[in-house]
Protein backbone atom coordinates (compact mmCIF):
# COMPACT_ATOMS: atom_id res chain seq x y z
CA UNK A 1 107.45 252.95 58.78
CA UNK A 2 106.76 256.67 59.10
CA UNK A 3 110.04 256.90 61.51
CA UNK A 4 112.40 254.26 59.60
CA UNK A 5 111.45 256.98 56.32
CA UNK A 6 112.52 259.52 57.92
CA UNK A 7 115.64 258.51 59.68
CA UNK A 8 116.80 257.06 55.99
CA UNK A 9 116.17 260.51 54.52
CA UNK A 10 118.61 261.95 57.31
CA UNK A 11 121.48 259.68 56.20
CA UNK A 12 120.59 259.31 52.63
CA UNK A 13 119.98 262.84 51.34
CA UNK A 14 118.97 261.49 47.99
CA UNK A 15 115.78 259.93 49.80
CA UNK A 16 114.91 263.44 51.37
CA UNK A 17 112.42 263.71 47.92
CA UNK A 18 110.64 260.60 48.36
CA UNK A 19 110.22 260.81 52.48
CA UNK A 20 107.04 262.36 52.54
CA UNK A 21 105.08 260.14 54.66
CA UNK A 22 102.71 262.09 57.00
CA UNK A 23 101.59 261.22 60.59
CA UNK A 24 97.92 261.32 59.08
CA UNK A 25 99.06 258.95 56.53
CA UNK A 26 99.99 256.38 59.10
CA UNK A 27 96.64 256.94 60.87
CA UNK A 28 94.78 256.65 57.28
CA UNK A 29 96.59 253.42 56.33
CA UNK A 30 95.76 251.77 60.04
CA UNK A 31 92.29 252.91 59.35
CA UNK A 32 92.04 250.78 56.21
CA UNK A 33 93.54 247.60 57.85
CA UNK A 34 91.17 247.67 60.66
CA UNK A 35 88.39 248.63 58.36
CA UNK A 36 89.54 245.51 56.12
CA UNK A 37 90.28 243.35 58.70
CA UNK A 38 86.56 243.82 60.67
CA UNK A 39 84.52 243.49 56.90
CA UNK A 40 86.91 240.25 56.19
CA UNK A 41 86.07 238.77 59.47
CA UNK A 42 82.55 239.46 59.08
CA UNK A 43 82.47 237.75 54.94
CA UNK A 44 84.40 235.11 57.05
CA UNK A 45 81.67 234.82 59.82
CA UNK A 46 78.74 234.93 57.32
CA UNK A 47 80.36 232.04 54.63
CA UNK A 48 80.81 230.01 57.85
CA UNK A 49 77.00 230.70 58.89
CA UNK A 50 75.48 229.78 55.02
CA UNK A 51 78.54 226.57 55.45
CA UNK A 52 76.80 225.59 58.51
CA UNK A 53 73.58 225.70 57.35
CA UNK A 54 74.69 224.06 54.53
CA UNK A 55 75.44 221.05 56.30
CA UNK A 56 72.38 221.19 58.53
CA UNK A 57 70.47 221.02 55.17
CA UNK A 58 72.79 217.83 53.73
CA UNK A 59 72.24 216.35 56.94
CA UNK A 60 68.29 216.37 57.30
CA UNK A 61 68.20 215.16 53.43
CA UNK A 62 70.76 212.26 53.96
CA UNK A 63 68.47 211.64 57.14
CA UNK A 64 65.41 211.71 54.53
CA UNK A 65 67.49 209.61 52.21
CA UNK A 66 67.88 206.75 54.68
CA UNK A 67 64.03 206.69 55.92
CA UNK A 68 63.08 206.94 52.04
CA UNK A 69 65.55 203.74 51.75
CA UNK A 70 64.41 202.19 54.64
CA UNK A 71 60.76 202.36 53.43
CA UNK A 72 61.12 201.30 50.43
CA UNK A 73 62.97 197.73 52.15
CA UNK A 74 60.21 197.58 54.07
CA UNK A 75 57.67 197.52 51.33
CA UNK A 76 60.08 195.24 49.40
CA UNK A 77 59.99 193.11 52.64
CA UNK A 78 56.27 193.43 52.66
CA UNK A 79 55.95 192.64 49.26
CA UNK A 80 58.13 189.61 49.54
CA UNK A 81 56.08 188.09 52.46
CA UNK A 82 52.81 188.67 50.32
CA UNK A 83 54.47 186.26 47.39
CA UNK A 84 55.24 183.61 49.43
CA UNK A 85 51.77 183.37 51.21
């Protein structure tokens, strides 16, 4: 960008003001992406981690869910049998 800047302000002479776009700029402005880039790929790691565990947890209560259900026809079953003795 740095070298597209400058090579407009050598044909455009009314651009000279406003090409003042530094080497160190560059380097501070691809500091900030990467910086950016690593802390959004860690937020994205994490969510995924507490989305995982999420799901871990949904699964062990839907698991809980059907043995609670499954009891409960059982007693039903139980109870049933006991009636018709």
């Amino acid at each position: 960008m740095r070298d597209t800047q400058q090579k407009l302000a050598a044909v455009l002479p009314e651009f000279k003001p406003y090409a003042n776009m530094t080497e160190s700029d560059v380097k501070d402005c691809l500091k900030e992406v990467n910086d950016d880039t690593e802390t959004m790929a860690t937020d994205t790691a994490s969510a995924a981690m507490d989305v995982a565990a999420a799901a871990g947890d949904a699964a062990d209560a839907a698991q809980e869910a059907k043995d609670a259900a499954q009891e409960a026809a059982d007693a039903a079953e139980e109870a049933a049998n006991a009636l018709s003795n």
